[in-house]
PDB file of N, CA and C in Angstrom:
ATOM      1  N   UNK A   1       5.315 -28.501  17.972  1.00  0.00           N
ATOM      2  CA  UNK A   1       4.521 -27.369  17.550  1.00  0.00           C
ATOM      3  C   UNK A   1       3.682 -27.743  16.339  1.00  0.00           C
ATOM      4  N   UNK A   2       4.399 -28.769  15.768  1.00  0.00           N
ATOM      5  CA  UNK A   2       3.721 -29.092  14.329  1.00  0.00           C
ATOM      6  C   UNK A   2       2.044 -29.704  14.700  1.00  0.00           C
ATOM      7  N   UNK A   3       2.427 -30.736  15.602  1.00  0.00           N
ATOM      8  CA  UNK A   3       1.229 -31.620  16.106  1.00  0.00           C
ATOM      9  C   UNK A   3       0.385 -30.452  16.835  1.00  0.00           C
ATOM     10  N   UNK A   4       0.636 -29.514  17.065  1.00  0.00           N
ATOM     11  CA  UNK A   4      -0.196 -28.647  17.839  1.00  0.00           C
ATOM     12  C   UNK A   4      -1.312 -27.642  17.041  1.00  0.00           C
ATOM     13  N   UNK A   5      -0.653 -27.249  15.896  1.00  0.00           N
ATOM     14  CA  UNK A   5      -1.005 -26.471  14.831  1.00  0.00           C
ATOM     15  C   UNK A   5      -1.781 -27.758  13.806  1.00  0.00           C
ATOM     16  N   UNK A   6      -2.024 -28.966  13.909  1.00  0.00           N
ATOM     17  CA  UNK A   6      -2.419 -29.986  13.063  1.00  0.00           C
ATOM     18  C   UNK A   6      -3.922 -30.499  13.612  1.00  0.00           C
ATOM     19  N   UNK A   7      -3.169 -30.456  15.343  1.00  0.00           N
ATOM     20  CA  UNK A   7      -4.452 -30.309  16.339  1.00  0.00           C
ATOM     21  C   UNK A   7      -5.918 -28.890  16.226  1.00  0.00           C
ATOM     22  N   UNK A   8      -5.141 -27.803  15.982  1.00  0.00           N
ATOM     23  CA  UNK A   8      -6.229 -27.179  15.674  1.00  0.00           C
ATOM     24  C   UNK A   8      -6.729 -26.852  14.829  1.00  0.00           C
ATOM     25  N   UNK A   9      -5.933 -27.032  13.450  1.00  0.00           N
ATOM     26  CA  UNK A   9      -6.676 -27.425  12.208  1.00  0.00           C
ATOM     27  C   UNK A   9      -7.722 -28.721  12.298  1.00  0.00           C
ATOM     28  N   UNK A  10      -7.835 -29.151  12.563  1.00  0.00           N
ATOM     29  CA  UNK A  10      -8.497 -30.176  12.675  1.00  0.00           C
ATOM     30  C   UNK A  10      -9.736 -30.141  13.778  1.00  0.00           C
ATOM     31  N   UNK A  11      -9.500 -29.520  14.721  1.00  0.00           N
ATOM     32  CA  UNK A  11     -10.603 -29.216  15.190  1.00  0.00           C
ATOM     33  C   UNK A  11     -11.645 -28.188  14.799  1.00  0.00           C
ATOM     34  N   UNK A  12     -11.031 -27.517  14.425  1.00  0.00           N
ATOM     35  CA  UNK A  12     -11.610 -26.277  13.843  1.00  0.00           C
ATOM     36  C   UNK A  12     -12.131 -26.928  12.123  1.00  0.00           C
ATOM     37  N   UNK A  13     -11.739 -27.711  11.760  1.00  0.00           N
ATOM     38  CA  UNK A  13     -12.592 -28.113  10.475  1.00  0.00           C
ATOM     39  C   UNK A  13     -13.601 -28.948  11.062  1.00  0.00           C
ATOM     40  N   UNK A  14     -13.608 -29.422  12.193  1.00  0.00           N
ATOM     41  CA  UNK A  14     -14.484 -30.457  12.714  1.00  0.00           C
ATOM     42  C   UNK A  14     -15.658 -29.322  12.799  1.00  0.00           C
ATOM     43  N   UNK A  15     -15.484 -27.979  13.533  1.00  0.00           N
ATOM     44  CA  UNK A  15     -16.762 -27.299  13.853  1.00  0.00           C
ATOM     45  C   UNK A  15     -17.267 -26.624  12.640  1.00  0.00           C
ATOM     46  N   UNK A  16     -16.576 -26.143  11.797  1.00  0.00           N
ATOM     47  CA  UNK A  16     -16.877 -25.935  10.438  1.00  0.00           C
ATOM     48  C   UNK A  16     -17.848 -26.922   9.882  1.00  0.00           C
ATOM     49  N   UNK A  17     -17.561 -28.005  10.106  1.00  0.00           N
ATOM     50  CA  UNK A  17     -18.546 -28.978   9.010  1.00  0.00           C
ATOM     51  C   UNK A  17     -19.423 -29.290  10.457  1.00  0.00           C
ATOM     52  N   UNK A  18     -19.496 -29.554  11.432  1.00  0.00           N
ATOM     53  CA  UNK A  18     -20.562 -29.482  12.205  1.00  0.00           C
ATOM     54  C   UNK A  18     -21.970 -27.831  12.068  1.00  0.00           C
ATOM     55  N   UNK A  19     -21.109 -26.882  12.086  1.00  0.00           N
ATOM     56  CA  UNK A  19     -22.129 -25.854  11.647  1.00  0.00           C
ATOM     57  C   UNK A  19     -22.751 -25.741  10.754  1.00  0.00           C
ATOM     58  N   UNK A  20     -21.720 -26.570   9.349  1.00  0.00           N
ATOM     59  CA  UNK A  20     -22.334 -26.758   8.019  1.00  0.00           C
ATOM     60  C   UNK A  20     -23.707 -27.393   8.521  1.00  0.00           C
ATOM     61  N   UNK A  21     -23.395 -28.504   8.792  1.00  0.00           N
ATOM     62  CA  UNK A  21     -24.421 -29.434   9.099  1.00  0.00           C
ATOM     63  C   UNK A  21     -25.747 -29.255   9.879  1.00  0.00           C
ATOM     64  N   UNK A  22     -25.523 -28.424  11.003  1.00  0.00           N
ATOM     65  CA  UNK A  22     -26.681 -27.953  11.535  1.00  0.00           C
ATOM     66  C   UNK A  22     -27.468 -26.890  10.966  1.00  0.00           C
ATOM     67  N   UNK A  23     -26.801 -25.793   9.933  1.00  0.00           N
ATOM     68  CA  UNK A  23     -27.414 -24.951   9.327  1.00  0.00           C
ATOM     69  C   UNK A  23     -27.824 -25.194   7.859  1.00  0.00           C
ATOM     70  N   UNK A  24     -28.214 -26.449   7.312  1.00  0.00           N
ATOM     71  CA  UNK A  24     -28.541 -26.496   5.728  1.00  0.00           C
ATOM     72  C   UNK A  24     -29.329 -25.842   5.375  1.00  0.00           C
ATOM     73  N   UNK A  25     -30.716 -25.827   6.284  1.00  0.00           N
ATOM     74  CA  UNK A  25     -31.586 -25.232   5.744  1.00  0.00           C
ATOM     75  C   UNK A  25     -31.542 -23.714   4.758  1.00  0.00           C
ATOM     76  N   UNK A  26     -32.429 -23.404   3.986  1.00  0.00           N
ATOM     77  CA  UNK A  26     -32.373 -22.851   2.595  1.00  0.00           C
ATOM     78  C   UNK A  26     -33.217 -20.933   3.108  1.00  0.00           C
ATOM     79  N   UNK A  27     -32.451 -20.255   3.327  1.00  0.00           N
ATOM     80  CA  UNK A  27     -32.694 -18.853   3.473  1.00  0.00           C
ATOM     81  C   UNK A  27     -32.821 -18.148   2.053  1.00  0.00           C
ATOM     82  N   UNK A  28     -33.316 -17.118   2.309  1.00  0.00           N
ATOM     83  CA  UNK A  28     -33.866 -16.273   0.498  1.00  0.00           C
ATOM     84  C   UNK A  28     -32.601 -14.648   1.031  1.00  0.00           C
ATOM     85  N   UNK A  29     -31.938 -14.274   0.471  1.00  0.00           N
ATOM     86  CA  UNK A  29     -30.889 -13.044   0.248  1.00  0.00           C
ATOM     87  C   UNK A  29     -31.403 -12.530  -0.921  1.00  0.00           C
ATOM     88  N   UNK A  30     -31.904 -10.979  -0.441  1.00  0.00           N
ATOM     89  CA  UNK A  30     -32.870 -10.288  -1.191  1.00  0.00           C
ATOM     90  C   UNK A  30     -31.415  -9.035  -1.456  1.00  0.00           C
ATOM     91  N   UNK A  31     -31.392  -8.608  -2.763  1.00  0.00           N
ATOM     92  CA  UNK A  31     -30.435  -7.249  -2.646  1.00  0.00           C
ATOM     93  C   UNK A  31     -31.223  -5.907  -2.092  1.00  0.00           C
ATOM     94  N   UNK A  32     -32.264  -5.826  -1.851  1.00  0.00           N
ATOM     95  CA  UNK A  32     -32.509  -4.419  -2.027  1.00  0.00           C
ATOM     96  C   UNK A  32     -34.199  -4.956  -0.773  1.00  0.00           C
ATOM     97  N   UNK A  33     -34.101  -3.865   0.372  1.00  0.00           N
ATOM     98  CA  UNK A  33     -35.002  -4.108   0.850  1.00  0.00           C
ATOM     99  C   UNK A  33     -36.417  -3.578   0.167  1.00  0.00           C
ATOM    100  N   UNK A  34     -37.659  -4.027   0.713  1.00  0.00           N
ATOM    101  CA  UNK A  34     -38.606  -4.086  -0.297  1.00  0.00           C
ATOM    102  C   UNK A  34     -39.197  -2.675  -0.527  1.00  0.00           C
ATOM    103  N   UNK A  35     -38.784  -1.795   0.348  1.00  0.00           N
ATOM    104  CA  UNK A  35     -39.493  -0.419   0.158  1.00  0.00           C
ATOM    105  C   UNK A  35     -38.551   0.555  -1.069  1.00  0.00           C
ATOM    106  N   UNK A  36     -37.346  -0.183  -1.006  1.00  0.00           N
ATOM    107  CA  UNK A  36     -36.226  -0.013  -2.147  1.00  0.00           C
ATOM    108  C   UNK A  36     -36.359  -0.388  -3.328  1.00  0.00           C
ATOM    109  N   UNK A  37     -37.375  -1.576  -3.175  1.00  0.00           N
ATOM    110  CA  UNK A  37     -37.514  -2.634  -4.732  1.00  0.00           C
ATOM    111  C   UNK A  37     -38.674  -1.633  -5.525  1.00  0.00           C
ATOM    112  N   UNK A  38     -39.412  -1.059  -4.997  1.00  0.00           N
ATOM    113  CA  UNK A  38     -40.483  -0.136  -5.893  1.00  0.00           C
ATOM    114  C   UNK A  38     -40.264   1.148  -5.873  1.00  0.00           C
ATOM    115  N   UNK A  39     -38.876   1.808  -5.025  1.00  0.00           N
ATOM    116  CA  UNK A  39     -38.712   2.862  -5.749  1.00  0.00           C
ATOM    117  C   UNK A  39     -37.757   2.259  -7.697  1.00  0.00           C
ATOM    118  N   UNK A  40     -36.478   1.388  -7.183  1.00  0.00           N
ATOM    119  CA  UNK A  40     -36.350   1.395  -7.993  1.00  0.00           C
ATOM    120  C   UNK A  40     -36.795   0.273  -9.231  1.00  0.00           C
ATOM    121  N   UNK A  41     -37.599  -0.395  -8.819  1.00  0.00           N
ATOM    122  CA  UNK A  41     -37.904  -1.239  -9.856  1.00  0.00           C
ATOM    123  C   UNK A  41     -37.361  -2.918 -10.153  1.00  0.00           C
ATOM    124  N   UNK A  42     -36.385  -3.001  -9.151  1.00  0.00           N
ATOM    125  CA  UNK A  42     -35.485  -4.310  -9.396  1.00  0.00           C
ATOM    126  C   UNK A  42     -35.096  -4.931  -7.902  1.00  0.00           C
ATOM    127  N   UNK A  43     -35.428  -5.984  -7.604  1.00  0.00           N
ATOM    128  CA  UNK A  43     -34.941  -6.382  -6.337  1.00  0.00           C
ATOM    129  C   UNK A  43     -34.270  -8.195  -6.712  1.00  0.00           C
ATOM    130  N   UNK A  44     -33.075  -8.418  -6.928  1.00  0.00           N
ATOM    131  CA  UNK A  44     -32.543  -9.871  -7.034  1.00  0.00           C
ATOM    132  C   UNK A  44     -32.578 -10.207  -5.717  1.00  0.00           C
ATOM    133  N   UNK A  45     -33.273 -11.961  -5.652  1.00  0.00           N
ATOM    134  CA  UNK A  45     -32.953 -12.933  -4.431  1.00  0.00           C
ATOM    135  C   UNK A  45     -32.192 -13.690  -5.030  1.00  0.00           C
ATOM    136  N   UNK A  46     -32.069 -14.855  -3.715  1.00  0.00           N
ATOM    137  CA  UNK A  46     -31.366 -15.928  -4.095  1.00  0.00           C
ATOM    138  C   UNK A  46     -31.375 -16.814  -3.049  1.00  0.00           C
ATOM    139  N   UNK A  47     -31.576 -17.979  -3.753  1.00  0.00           N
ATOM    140  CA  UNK A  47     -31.605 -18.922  -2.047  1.00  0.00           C
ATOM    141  C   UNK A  47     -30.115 -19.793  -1.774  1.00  0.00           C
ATOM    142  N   UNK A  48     -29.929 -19.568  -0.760  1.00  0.00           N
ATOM    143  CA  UNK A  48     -28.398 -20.090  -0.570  1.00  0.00           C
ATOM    144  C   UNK A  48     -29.002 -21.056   1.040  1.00  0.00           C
ATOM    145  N   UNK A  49     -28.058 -21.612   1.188  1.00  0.00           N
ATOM    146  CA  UNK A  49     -28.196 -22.472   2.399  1.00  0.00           C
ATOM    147  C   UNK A  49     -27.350 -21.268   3.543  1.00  0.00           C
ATOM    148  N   UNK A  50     -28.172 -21.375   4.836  1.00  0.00           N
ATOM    149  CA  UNK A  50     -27.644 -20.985   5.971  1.00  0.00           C
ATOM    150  C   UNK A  50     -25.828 -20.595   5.816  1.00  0.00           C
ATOM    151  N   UNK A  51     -25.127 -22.202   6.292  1.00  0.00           N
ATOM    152  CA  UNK A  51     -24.381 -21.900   6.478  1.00  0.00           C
ATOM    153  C   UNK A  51     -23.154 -21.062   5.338  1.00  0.00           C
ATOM    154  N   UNK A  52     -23.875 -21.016   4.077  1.00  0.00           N
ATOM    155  CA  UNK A  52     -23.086 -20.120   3.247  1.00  0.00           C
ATOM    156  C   UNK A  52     -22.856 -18.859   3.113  1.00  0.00           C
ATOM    157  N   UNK A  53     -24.127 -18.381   4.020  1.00  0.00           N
ATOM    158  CA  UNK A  53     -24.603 -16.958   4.290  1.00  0.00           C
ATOM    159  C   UNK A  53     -23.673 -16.882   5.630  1.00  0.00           C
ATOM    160  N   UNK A  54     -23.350 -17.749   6.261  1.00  0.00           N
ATOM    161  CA  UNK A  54     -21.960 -17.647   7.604  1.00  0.00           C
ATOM    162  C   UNK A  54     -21.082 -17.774   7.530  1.00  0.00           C
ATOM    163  N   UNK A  55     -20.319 -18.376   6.611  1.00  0.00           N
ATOM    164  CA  UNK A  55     -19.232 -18.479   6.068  1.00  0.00           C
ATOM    165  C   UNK A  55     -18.582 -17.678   5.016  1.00  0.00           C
ATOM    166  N   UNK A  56     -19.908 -16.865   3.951  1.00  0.00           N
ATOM    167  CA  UNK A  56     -19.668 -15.744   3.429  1.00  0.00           C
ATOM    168  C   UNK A  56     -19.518 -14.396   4.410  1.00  0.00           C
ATOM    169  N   UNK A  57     -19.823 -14.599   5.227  1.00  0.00           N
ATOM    170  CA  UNK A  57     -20.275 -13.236   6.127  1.00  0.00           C
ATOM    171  C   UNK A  57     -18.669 -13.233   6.696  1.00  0.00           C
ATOM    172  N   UNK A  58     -17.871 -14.358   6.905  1.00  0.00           N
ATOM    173  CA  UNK A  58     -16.789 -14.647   7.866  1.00  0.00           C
ATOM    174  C   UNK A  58     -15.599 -14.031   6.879  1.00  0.00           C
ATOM    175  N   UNK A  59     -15.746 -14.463   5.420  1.00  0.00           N
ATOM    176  CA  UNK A  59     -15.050 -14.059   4.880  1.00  0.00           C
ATOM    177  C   UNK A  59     -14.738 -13.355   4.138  1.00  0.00           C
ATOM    178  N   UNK A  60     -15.488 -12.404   3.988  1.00  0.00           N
ATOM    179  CA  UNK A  60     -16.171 -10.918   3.971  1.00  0.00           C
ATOM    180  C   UNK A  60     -15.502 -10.029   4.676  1.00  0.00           C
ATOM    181  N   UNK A  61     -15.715 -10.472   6.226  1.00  0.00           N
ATOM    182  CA  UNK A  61     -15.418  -9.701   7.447  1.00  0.00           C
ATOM    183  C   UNK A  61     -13.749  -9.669   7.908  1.00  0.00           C
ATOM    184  N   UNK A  62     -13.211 -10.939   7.466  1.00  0.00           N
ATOM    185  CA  UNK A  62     -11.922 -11.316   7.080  1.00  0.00           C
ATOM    186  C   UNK A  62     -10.967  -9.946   6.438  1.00  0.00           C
ATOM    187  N   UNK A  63     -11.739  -9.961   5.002  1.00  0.00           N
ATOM    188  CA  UNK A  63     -11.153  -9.111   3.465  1.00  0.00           C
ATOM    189  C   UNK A  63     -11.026  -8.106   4.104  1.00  0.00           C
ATOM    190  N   UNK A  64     -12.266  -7.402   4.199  1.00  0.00           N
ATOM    191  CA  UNK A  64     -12.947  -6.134   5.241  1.00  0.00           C
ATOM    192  C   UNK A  64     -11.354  -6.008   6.260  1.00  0.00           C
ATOM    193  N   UNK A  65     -11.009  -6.639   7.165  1.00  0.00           N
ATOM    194  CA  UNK A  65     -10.037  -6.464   7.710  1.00  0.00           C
ATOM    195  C   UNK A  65      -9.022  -6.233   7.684  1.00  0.00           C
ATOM    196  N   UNK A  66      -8.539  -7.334   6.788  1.00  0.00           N
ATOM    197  CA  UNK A  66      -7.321  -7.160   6.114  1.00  0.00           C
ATOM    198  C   UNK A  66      -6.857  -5.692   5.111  1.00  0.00           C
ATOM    199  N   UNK A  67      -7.836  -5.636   3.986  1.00  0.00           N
ATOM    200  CA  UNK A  67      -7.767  -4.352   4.073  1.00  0.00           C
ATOM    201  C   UNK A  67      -7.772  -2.866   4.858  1.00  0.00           C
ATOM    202  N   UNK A  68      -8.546  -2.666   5.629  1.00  0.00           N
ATOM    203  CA  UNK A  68      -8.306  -1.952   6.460  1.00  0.00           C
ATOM    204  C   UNK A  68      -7.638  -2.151   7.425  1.00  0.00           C
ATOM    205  N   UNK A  69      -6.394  -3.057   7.606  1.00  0.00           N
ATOM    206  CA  UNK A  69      -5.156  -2.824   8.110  1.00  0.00           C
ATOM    207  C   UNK A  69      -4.125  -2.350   7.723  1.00  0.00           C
ATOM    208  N   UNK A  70      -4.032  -3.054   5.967  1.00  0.00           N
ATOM    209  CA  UNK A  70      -3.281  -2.642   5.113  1.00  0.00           C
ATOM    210  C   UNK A  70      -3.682  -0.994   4.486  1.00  0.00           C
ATOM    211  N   UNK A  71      -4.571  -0.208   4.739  1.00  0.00           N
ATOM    212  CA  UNK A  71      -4.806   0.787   4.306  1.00  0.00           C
ATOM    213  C   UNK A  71      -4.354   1.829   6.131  1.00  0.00           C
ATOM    214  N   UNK A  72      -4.604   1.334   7.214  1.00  0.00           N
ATOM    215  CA  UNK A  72      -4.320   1.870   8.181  1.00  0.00           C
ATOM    216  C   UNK A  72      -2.499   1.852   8.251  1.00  0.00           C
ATOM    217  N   UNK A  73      -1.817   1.071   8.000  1.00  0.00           N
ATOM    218  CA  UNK A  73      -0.379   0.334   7.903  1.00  0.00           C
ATOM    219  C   UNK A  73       0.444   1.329   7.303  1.00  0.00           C
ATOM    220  N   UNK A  74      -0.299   2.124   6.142  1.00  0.00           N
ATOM    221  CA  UNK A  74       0.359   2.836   4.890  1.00  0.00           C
ATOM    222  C   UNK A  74       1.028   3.805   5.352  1.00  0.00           C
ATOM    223  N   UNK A  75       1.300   4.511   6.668  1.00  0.00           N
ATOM    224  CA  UNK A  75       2.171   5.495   6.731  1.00  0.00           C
ATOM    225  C   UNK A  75       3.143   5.027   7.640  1.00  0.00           C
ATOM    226  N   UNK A  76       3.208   3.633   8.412  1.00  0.00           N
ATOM    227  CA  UNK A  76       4.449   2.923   8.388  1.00  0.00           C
ATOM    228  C   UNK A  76       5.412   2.569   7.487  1.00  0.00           C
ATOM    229  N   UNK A  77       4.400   2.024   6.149  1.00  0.00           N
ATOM    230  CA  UNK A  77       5.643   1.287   4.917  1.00  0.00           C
ATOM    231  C   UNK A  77       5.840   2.479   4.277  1.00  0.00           C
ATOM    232  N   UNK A  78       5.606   3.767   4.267  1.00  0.00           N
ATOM    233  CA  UNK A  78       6.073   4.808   4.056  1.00  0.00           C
ATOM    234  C   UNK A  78       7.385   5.682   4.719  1.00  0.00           C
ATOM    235  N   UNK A  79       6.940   5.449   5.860  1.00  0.00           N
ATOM    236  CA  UNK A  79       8.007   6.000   6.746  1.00  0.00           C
ATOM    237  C   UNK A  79       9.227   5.290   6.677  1.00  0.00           C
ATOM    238  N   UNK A  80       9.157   3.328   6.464  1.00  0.00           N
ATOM    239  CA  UNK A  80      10.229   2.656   6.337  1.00  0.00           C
ATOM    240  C   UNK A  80      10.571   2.444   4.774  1.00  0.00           C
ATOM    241  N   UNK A  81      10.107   2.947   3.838  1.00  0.00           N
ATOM    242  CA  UNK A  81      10.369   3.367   2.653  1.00  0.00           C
ATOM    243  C   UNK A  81      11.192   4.627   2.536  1.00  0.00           C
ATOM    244  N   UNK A  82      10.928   5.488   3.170  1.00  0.00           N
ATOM    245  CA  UNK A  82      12.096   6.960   3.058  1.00  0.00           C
ATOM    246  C   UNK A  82      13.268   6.516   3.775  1.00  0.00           C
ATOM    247  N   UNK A  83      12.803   5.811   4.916  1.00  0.00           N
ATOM    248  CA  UNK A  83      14.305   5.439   5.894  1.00  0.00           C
ATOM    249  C   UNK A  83      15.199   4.803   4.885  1.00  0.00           C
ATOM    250  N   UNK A  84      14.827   3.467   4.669  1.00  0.00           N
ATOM    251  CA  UNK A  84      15.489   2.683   3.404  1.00  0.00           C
ATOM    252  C   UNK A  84      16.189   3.168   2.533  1.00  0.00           C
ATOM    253  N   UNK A  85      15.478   4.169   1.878  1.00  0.00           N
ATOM    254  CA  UNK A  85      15.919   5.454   0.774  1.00  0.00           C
ATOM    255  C   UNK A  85      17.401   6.013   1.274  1.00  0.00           C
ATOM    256  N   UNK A  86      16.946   6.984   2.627  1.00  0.00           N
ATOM    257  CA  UNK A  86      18.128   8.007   3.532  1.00  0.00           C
ATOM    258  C   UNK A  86      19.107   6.660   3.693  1.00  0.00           C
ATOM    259  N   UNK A  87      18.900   5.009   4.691  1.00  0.00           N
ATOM    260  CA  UNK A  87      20.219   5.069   4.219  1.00  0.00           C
ATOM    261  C   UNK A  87      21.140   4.229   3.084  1.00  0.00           C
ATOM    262  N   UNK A  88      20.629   4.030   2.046  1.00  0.00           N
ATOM    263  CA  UNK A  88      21.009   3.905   1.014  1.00  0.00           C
ATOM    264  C   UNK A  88      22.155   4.692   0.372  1.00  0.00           C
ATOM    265  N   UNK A  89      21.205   6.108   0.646  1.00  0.00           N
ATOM    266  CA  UNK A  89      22.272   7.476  -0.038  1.00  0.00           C
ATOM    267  C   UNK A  89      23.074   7.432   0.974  1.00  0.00           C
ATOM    268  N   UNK A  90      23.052   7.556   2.468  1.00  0.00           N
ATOM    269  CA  UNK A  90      24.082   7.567   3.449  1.00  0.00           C
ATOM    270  C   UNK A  90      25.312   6.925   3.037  1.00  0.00           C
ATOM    271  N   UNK A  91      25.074   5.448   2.845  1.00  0.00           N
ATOM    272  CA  UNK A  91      26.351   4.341   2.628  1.00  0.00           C
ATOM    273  C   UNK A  91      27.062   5.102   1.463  1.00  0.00           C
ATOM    274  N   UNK A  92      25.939   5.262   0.362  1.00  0.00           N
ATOM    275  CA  UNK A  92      26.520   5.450  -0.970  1.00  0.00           C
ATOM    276  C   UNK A  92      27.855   6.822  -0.567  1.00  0.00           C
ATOM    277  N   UNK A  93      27.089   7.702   0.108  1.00  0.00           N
ATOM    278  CA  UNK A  93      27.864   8.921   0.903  1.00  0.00           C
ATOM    279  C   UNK A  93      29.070   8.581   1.349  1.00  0.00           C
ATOM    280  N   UNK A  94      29.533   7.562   2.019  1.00  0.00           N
ATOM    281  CA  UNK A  94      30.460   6.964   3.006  1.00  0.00           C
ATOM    282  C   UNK A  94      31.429   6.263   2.227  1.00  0.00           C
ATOM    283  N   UNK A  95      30.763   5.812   1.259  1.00  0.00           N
ATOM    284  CA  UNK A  95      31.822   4.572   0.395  1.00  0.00           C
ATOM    285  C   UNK A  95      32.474   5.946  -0.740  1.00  0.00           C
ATOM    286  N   UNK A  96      31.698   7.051  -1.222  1.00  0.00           N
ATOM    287  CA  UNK A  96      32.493   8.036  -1.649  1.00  0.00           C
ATOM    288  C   UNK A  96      33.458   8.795  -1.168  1.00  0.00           C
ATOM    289  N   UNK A  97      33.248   8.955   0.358  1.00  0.00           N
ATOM    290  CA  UNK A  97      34.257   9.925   1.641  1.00  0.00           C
ATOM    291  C   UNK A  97      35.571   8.905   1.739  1.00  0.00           C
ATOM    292  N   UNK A  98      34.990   7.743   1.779  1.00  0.00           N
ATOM    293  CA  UNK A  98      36.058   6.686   2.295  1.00  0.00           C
ATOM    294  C   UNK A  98      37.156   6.456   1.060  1.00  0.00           C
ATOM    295  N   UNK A  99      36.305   6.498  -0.345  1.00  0.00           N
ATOM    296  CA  UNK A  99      36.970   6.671  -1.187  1.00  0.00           C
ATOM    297  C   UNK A  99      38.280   7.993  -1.506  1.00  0.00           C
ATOM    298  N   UNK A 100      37.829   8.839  -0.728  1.00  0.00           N
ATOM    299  CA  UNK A 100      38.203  10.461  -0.949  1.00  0.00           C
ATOM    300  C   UNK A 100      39.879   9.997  -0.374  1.00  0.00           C
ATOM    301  N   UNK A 101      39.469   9.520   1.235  1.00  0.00           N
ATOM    302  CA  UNK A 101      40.177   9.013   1.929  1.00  0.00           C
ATOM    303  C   UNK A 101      41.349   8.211   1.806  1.00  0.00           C
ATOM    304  N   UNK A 102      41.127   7.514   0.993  1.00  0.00           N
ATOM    305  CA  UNK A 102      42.000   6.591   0.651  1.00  0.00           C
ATOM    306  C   UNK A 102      42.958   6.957  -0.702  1.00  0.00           C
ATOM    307  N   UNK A 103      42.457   8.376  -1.784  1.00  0.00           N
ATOM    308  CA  UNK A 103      43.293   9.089  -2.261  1.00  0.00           C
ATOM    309  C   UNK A 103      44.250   9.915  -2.157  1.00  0.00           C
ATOM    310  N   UNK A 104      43.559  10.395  -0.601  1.00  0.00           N
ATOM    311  CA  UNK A 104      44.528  11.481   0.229  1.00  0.00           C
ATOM    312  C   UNK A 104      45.779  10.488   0.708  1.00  0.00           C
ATOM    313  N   UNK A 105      45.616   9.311   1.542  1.00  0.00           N
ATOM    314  CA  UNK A 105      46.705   8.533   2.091  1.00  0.00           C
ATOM    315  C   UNK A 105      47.679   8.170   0.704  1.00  0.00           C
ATOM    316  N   UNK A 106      47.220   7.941  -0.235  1.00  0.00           N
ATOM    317  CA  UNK A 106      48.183   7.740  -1.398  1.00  0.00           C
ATOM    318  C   UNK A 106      48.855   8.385  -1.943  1.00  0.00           C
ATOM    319  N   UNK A 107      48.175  10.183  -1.919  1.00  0.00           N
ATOM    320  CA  UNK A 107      49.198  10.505  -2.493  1.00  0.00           C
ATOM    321  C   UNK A 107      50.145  11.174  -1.055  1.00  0.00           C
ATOM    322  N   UNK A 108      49.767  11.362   0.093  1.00  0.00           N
ATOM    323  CA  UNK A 108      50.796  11.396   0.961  1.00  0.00           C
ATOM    324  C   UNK A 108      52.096  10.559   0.956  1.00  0.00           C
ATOM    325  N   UNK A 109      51.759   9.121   0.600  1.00  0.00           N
ATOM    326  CA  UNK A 109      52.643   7.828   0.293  1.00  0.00           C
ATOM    327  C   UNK A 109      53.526   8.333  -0.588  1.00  0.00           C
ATOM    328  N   UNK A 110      52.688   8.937  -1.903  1.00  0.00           N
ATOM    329  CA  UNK A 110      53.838   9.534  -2.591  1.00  0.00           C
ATOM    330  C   UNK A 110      54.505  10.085  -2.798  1.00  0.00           C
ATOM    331  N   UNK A 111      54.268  10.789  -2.107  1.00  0.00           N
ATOM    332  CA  UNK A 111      55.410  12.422  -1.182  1.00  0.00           C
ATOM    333  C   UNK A 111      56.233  11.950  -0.542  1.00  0.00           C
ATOM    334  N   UNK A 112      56.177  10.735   0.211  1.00  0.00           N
ATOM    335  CA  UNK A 112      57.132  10.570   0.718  1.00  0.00           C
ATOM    336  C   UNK A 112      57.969   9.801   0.204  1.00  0.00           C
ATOM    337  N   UNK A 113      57.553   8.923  -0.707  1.00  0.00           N
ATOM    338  CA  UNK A 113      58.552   8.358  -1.598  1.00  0.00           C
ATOM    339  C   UNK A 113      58.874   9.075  -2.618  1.00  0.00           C
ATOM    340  N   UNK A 114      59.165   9.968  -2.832  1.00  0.00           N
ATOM    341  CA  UNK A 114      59.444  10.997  -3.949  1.00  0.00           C
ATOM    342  C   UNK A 114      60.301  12.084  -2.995  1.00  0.00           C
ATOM    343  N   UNK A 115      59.963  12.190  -1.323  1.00  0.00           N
ATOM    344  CA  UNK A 115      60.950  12.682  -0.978  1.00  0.00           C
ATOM    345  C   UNK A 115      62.367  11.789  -0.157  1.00  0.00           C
ATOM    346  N   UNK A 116      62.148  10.397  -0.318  1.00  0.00           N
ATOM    347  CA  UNK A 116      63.201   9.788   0.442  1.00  0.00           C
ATOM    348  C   UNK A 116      64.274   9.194  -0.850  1.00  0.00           C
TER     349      UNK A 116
END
């Protein structure tokens, strides 16, 4: 499994730096489209190479995900957060009954040795 998981790391960095490679060329990333730049007055570019603008976009879309799984998720680790809670107090419940239990058999013990 190891060699298998080593296998596709490796291929997959192979196409990574092959895309690098085919996309160097130099794109302009404007913040604010231009009918935006003269209402408000300010528009930042920046020239980045292709494939950084694809690889940012990937891992972006990544975050983007991850978070909104972990924000979709939240009324599972909730639900297994109260469970956890209930049986916590349960045991705690049980090890007190059991305790109760085991006072009653003693002093029965002692009744009867106090009556023999």
């Amino acid at each position: 499994m190891r060699y298998i998981r080593y296998a596709f790391l490796g291929s997959l960095a192979v196409v990574l730096i092959a895309v690098a490679l085919a996309n160097r060329d130099m794109v302009t990333l404007t913040l604010l489209p231009a009918v935006a730049e003269e209402w408000f007055g300010i528009n930042h570019a920046v020239q980045v190479p292709l494939f950084a603008v694809i690889f940012g976009a990937i891992v972006v879309g990544l975050i983007v995900g991850f978070v909104w799984e972990w924000l979709r998720e939240h009324r599972h680790r909730a639900d297994n957060t109260k469970a956890q809670k209930e049986l916590h107090k349960t045991r705690r419940e049980v090890r007190r009954l059991k305790g109760r239990e085991a006072e009653k058999k003693d002093e029965v013990l002692t009744l009867l040795d106090e009556a023999s």
